[in-house]
N, C-alpha and C. Protein backbone atom coordinates (compact mmCIF):
# COMPACT_ATOMS: atom_id res chain seq x y z
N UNK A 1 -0.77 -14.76 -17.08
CA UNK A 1 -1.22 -13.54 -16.42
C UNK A 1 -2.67 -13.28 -16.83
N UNK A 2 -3.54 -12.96 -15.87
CA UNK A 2 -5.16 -12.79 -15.97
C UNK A 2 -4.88 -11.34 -16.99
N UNK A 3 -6.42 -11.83 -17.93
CA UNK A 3 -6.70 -10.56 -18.37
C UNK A 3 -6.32 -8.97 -17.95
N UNK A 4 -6.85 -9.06 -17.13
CA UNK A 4 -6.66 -7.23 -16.13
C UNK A 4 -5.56 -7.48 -15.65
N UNK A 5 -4.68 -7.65 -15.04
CA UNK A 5 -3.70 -7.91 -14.58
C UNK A 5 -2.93 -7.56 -16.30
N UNK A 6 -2.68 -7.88 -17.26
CA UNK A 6 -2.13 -7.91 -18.33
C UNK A 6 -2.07 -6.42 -19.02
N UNK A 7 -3.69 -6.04 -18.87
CA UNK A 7 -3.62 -4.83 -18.86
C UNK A 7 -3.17 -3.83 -18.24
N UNK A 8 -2.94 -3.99 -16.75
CA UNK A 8 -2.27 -3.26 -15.87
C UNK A 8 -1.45 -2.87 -15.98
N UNK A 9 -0.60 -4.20 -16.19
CA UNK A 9 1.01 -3.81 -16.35
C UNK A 9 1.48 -3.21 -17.61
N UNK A 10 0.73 -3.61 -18.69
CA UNK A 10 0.73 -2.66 -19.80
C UNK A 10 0.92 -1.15 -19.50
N UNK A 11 0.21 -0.37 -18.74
CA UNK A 11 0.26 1.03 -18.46
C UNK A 11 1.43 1.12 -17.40
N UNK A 12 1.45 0.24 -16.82
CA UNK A 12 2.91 0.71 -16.23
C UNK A 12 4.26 1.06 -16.65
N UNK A 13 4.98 2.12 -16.59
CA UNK A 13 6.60 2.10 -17.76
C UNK A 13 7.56 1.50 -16.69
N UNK A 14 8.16 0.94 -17.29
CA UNK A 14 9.30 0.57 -16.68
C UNK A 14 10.83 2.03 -16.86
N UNK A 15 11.56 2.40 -15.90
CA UNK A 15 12.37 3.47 -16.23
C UNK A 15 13.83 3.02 -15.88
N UNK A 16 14.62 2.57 -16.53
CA UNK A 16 15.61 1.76 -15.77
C UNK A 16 16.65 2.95 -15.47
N UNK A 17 17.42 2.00 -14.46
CA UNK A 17 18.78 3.12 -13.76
C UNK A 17 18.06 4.03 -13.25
N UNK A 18 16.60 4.24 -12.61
CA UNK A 18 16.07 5.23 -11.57
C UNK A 18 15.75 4.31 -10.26
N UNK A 19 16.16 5.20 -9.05
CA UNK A 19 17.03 6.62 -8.65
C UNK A 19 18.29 5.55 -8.95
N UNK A 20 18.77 4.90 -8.93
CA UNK A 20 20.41 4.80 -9.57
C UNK A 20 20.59 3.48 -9.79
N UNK A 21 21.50 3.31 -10.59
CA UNK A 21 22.24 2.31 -11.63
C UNK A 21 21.73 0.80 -10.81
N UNK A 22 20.65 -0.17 -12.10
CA UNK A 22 20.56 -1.48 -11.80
C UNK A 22 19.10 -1.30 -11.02
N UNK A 23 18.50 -0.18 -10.95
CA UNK A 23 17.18 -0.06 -10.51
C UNK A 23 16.46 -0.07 -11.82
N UNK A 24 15.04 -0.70 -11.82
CA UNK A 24 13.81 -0.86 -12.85
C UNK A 24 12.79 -0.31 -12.17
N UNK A 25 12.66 0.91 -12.34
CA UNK A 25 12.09 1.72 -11.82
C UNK A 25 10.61 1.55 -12.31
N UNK A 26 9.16 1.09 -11.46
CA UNK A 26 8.12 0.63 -12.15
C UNK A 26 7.74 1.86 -11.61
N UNK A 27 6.67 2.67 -12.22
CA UNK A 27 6.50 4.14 -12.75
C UNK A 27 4.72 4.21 -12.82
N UNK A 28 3.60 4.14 -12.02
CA UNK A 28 2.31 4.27 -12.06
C UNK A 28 1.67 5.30 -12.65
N UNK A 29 2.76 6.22 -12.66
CA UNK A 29 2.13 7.83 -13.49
C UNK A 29 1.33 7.28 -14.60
N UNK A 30 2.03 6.73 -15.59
CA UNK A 30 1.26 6.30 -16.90
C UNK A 30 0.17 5.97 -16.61
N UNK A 31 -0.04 4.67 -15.67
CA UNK A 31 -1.44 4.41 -15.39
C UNK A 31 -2.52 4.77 -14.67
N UNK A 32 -1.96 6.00 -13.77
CA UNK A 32 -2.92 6.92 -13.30
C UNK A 32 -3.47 7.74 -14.44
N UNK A 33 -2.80 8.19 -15.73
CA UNK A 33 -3.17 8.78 -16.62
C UNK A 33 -4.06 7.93 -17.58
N UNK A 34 -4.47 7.12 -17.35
CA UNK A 34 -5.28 6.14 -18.13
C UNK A 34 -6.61 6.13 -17.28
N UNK A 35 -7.73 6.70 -17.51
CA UNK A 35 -8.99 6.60 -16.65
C UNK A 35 -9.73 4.94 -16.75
N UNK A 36 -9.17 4.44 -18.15
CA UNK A 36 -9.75 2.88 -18.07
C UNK A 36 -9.05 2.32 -16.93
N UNK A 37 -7.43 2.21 -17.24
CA UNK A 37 -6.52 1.72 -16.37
C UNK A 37 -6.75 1.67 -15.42
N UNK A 38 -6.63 2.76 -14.72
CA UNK A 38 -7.52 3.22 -12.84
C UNK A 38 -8.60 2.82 -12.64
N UNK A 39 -10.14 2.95 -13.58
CA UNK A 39 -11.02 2.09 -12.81
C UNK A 39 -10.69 0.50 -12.67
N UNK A 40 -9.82 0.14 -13.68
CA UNK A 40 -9.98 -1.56 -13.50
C UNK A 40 -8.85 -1.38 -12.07
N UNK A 41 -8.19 -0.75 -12.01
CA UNK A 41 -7.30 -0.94 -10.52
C UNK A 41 -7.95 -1.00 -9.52
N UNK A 42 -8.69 -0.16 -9.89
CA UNK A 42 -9.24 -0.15 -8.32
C UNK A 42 -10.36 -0.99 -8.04
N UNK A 43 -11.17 -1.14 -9.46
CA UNK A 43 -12.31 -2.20 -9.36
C UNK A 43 -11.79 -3.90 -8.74
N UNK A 44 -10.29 -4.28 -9.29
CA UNK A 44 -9.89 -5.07 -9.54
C UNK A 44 -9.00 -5.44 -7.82
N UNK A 45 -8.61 -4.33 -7.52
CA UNK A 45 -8.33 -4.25 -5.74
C UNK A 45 -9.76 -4.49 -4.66
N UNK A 46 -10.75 -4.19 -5.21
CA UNK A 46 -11.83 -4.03 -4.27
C UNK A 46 -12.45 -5.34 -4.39
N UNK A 47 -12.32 -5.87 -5.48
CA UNK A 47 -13.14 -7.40 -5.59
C UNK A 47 -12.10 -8.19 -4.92
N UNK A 48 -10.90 -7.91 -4.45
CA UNK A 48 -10.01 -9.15 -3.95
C UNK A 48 -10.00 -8.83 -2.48
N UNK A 49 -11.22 -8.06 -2.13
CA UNK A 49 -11.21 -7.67 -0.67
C UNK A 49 -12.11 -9.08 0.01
N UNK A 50 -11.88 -9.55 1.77
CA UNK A 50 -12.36 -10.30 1.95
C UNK A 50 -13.15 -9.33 2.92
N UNK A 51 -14.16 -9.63 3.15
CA UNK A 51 -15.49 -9.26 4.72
C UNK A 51 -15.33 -7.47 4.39
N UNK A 52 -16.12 -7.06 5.29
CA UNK A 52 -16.30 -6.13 5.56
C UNK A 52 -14.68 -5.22 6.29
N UNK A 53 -14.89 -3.86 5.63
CA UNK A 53 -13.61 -2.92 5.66
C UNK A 53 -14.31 -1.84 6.60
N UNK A 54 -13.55 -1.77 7.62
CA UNK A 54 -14.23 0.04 8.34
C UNK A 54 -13.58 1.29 8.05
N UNK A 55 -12.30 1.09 7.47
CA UNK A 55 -10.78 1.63 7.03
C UNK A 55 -10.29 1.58 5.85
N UNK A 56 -9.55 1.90 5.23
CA UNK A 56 -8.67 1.73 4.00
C UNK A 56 -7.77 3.05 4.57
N UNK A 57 -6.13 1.83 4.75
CA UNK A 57 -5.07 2.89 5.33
C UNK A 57 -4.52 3.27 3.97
N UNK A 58 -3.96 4.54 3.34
CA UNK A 58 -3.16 4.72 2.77
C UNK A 58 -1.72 5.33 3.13
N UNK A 59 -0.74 4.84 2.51
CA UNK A 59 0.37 5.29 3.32
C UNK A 59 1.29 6.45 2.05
N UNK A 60 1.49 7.56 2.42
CA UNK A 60 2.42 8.50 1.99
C UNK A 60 2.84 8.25 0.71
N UNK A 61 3.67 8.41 -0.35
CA UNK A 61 2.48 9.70 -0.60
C UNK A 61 1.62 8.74 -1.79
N UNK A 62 2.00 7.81 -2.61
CA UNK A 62 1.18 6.81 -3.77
C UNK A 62 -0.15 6.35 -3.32
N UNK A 63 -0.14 5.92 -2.08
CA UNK A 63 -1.09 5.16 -1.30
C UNK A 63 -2.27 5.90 -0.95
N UNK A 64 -2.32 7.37 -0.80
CA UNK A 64 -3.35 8.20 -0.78
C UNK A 64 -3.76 8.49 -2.84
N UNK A 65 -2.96 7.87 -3.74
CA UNK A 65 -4.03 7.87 -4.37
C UNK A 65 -5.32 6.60 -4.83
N UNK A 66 -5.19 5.87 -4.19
CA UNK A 66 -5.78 4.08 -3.95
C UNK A 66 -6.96 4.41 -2.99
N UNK A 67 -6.04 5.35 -1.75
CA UNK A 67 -7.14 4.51 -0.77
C UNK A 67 -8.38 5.28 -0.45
N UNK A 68 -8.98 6.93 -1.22
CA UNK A 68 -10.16 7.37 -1.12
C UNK A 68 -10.70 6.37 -2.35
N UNK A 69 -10.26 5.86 -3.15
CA UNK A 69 -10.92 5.59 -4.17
C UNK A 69 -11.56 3.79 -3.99
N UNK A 70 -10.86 3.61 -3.47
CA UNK A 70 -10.70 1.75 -2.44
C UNK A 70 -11.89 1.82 -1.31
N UNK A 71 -11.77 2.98 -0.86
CA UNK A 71 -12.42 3.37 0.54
C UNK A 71 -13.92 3.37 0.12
N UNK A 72 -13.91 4.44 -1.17
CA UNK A 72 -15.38 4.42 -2.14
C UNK A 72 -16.37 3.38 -2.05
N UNK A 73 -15.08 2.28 -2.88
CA UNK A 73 -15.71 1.48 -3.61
C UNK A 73 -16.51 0.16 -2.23
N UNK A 74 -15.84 0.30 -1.11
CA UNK A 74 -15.93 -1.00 -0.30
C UNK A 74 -16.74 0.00 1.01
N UNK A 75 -17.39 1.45 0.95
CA UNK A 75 -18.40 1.85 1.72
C UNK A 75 -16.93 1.90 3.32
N UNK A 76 -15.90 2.30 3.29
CA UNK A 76 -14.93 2.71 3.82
C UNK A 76 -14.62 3.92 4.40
N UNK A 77 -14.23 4.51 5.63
CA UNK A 77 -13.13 5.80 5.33
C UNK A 77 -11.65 4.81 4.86
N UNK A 78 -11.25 6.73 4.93
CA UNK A 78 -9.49 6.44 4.94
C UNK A 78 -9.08 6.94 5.91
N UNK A 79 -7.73 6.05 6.36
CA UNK A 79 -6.94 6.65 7.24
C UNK A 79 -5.43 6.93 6.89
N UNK A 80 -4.86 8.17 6.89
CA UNK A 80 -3.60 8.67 6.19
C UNK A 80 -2.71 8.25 6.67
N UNK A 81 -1.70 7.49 6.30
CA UNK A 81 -0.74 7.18 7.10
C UNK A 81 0.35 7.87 6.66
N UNK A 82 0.92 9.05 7.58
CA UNK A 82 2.33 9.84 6.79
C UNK A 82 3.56 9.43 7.42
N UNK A 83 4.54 10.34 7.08
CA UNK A 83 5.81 10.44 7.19
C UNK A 83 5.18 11.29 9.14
N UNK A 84 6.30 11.04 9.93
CA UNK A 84 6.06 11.96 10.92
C UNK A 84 6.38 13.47 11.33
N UNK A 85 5.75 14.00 12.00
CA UNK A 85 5.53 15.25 11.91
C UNK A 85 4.84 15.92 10.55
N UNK A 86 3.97 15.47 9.72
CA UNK A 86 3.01 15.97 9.08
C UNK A 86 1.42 16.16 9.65
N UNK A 87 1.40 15.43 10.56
CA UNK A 87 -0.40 15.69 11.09
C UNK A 87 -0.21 16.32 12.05
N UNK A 88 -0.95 17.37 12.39
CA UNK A 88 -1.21 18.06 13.27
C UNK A 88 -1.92 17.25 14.58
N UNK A 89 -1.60 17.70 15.54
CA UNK A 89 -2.57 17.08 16.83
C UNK A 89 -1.75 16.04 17.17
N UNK A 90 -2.54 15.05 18.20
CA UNK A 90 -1.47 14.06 19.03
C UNK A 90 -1.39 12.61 17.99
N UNK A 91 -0.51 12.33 18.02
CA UNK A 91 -0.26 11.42 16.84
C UNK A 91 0.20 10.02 17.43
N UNK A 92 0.35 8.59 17.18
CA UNK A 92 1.58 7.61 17.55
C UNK A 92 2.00 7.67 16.31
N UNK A 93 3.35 7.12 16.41
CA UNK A 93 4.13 6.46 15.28
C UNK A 93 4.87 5.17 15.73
N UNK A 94 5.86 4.78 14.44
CA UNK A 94 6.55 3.84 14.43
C UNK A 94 7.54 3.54 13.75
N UNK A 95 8.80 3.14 13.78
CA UNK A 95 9.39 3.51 13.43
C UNK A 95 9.76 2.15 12.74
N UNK A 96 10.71 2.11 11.51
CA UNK A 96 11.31 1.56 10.57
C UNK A 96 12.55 0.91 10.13
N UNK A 97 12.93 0.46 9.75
CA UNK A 97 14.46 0.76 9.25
C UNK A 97 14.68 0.94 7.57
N UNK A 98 15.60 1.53 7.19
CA UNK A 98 16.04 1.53 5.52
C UNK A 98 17.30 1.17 5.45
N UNK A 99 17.80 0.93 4.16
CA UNK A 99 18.99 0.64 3.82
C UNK A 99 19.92 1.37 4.22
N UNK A 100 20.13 2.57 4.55
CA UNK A 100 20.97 3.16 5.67
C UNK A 100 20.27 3.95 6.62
N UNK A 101 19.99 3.87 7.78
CA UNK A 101 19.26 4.23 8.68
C UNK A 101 17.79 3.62 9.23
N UNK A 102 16.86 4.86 9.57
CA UNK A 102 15.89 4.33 9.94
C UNK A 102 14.68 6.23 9.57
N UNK A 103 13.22 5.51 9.51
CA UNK A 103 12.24 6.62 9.15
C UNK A 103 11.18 6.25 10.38
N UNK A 104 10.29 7.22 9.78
CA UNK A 104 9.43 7.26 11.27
C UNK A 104 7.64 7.31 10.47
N UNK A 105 6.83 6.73 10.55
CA UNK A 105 5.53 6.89 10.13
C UNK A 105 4.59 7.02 11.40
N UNK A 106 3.83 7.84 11.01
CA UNK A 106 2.84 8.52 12.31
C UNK A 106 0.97 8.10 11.66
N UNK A 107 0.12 8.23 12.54
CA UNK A 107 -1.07 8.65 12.31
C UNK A 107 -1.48 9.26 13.65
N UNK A 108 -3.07 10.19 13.53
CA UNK A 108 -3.45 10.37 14.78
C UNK A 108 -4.04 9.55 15.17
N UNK A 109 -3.69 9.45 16.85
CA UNK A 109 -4.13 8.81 17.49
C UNK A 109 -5.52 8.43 17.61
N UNK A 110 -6.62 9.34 17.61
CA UNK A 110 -7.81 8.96 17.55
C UNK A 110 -8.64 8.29 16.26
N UNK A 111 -7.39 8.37 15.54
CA UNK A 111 -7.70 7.83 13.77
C UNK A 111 -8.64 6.61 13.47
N UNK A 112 -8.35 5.64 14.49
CA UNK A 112 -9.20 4.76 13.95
C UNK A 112 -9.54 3.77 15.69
N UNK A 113 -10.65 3.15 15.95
CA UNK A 113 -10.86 3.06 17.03
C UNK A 113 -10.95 1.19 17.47
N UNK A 114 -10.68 0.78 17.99
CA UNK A 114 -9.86 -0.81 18.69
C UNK A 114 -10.97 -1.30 17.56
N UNK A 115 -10.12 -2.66 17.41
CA UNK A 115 -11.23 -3.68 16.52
C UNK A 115 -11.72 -2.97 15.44
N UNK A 116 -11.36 -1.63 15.07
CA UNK A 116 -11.49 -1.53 13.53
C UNK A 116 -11.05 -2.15 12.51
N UNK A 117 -11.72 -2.90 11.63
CA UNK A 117 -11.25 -3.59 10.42
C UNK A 117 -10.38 -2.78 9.14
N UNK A 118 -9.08 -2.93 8.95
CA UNK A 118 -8.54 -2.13 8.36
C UNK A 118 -7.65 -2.61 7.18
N UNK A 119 -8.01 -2.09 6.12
CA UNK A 119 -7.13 -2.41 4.79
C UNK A 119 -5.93 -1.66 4.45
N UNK A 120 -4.80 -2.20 4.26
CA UNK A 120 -3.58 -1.10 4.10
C UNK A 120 -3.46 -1.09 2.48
N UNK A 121 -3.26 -0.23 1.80
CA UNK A 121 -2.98 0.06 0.52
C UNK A 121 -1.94 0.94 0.14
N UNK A 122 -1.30 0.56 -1.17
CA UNK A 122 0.09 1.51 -1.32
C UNK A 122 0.20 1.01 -2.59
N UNK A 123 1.19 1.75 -3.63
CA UNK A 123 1.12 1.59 -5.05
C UNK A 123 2.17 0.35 -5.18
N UNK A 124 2.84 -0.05 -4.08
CA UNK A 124 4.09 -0.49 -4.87
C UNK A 124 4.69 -1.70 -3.27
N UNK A 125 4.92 -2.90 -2.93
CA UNK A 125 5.21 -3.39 -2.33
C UNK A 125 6.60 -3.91 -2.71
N UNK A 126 7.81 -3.80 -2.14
CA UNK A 126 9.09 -3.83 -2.54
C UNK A 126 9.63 -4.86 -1.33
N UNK A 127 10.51 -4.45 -0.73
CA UNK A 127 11.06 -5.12 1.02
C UNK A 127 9.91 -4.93 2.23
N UNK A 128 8.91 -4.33 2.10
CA UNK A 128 8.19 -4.77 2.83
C UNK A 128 8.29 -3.50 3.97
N UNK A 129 9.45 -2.58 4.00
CA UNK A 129 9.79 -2.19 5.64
C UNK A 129 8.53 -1.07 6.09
N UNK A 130 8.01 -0.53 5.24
CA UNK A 130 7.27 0.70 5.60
C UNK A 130 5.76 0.15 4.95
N UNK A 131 5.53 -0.84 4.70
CA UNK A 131 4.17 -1.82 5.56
C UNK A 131 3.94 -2.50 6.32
N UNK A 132 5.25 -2.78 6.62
CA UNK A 132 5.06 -3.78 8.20
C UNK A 132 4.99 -2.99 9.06
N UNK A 133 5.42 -1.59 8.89
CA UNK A 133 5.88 -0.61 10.07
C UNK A 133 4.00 0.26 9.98
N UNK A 134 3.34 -0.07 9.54
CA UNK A 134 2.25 1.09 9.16
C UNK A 134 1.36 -0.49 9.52
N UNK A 135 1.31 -1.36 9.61
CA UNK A 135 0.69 -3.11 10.01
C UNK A 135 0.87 -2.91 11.33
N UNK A 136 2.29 -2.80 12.15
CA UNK A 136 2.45 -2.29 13.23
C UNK A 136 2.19 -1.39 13.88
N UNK A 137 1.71 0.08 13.17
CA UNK A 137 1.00 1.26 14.14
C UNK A 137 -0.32 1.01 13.65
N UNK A 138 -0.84 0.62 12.79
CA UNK A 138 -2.14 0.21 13.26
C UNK A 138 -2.55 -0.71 14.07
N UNK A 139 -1.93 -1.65 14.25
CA UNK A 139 -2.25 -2.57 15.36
C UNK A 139 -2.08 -1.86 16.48
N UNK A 140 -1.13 -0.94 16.86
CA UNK A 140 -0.53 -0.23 18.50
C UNK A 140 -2.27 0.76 18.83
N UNK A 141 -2.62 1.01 17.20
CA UNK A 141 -3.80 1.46 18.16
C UNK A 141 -5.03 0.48 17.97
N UNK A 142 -5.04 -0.61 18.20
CA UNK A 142 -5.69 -1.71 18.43
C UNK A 142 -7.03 -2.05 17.49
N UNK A 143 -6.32 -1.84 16.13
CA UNK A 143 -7.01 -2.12 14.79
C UNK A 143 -6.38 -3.48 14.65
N UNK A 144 -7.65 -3.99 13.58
CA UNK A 144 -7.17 -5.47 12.81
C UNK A 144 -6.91 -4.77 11.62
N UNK A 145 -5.66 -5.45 11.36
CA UNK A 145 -4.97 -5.21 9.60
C UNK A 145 -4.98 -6.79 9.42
N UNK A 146 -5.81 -7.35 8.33
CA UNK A 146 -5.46 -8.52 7.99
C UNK A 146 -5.29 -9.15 6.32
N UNK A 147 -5.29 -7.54 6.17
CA UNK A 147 -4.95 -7.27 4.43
C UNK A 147 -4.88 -6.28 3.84
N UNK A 148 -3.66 -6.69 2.91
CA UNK A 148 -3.05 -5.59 2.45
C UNK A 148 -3.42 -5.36 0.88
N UNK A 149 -3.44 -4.21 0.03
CA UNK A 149 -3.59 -4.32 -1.52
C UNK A 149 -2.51 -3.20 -2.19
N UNK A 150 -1.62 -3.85 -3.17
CA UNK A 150 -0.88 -2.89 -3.99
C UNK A 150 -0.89 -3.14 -5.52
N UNK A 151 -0.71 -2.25 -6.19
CA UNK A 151 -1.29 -2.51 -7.84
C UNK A 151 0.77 -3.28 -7.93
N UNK A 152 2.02 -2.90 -7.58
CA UNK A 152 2.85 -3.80 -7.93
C UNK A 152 3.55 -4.35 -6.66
N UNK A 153 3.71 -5.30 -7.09
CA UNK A 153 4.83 -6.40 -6.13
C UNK A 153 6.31 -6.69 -6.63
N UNK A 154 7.25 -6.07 -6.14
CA UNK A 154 8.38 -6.80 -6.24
C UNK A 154 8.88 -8.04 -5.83
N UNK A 155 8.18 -9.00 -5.83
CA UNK A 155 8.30 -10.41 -5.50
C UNK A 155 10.24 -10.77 -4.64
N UNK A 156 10.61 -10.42 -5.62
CA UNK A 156 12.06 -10.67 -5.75
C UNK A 156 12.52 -10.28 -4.25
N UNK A 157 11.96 -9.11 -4.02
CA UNK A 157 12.48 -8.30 -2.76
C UNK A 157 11.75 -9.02 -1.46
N UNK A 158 11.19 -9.30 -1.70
CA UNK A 158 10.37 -10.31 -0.36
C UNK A 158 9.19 -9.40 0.17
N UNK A 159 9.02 -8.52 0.54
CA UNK A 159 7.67 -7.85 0.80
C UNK A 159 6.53 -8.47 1.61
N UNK A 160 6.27 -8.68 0.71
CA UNK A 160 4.56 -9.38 0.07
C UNK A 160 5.03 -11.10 1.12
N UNK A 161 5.87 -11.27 1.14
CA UNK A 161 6.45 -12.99 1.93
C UNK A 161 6.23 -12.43 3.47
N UNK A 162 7.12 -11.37 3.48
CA UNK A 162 7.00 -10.93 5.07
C UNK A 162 5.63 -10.40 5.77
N UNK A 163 5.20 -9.36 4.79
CA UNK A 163 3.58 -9.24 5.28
C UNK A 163 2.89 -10.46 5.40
N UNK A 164 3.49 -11.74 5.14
CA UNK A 164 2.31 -13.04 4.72
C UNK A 164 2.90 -13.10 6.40
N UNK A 165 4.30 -13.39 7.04
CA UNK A 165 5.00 -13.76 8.25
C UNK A 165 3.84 -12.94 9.16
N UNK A 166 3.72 -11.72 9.10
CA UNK A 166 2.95 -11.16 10.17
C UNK A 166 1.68 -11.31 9.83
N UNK A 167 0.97 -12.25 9.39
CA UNK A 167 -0.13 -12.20 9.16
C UNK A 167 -1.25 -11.57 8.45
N UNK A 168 -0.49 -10.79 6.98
CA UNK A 168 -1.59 -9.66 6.58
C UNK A 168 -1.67 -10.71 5.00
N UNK A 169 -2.72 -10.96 4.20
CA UNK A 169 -2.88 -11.18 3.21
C UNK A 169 -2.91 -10.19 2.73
N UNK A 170 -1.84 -10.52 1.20
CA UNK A 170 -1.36 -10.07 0.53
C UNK A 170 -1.88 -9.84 -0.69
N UNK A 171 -2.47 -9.26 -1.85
CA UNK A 171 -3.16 -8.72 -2.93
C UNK A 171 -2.51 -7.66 -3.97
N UNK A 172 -1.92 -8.31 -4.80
CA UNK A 172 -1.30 -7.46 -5.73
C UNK A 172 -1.48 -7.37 -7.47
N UNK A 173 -1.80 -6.45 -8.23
CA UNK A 173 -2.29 -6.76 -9.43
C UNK A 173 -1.50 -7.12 -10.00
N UNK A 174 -0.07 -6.63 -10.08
CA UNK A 174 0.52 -7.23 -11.14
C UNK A 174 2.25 -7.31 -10.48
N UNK A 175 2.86 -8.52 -10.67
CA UNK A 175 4.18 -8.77 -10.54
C UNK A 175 5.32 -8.62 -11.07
N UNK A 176 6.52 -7.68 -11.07
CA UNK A 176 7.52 -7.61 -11.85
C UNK A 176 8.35 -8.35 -11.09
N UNK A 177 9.28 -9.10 -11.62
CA UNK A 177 11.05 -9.45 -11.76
C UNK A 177 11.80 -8.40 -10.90
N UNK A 178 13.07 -8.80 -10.66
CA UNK A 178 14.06 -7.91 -10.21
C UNK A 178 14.01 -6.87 -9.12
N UNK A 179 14.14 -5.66 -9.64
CA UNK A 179 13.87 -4.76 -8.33
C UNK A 179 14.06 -3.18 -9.14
């Protein structure tokens, strides 16, 4: 494991049996509370950027703390990507599935404009379902997403494999085991 990367995961706690039994709950609070920690995150996300960014999406609610700071560093806006029915005004969304059911993620429509170059960011890449689904409404409004950045990867869970299927390179600081 690279230097920074070593450090990373250092500030991360692991919380086991959260939200329930046989979960390893990886926990960023700690390392948001670390001001070294956070600049190398984000320094360390922005150097693994390829070309020029017009965007940095963050998605609900971890991902808005990455992507003004991502957005900063690479001369970016952000674009919010929420849960639906949180933005006011005319919005698209898209919808998802979860382990029982299905969710809905929105942005406004005028958010970002065709052939915008766009980076998706989020604290934590797991199964993948609510970045492929936020890969997919940015594309509906006729943005390029062709990379993604999260400080963890659940490898195990596939994620980070499936974003590779739809075409988004994948960028993650540090890798845990299991789930």
């Amino acid at each position: 494991m690279p230097e920074a990367a070593a450090q990373i995961a250092a500030l991360i706690r692991t919380i086991p049996d959260f939200p329930k039994p046989g979960i390893q709950f990886r926990d960023i609070t700690t390392l948001l509370l670390d001001p070294a920690g956070l600049r190398l995150s984000v320094e360390t996300m922005a150097a693994a950027v390829e070309g020029p960014i017009d965007l940095v999406a963050g998605i609900e609610a971890r991902g808005f703390v990455f992507a003004p700071a991502l957005a900063l560093a690479l001369g970016a806006g952000v674009l919010l990507i929420r849960k639906d029915g949180k933005l006011p005004g005319a919005t698209i969304a898209e919808d998802y599935a979860l382990e029982y059911g299905t969710d809905r993620i929105a942005m406004h429509a005028d958010a970002c404009a065709p052939g915008a170059r766009v980076l998706l960011v989020d604290d934590l890449i797991a199964t993948g379902g609510t970045a492929r689904a936020a890969v997919r409404l940015i594309r509906k409004a006729g943005a390029i997403v062709q990379q993604a950045a999260f400080v963890v990867d659940l490898p195990d869970l596939g994620g980070a494999h499936a974003l590779a299927e739809d075409g988004v390179r994948v960028h993650s600081l540090v890798a845990f085991a299991g789930h």
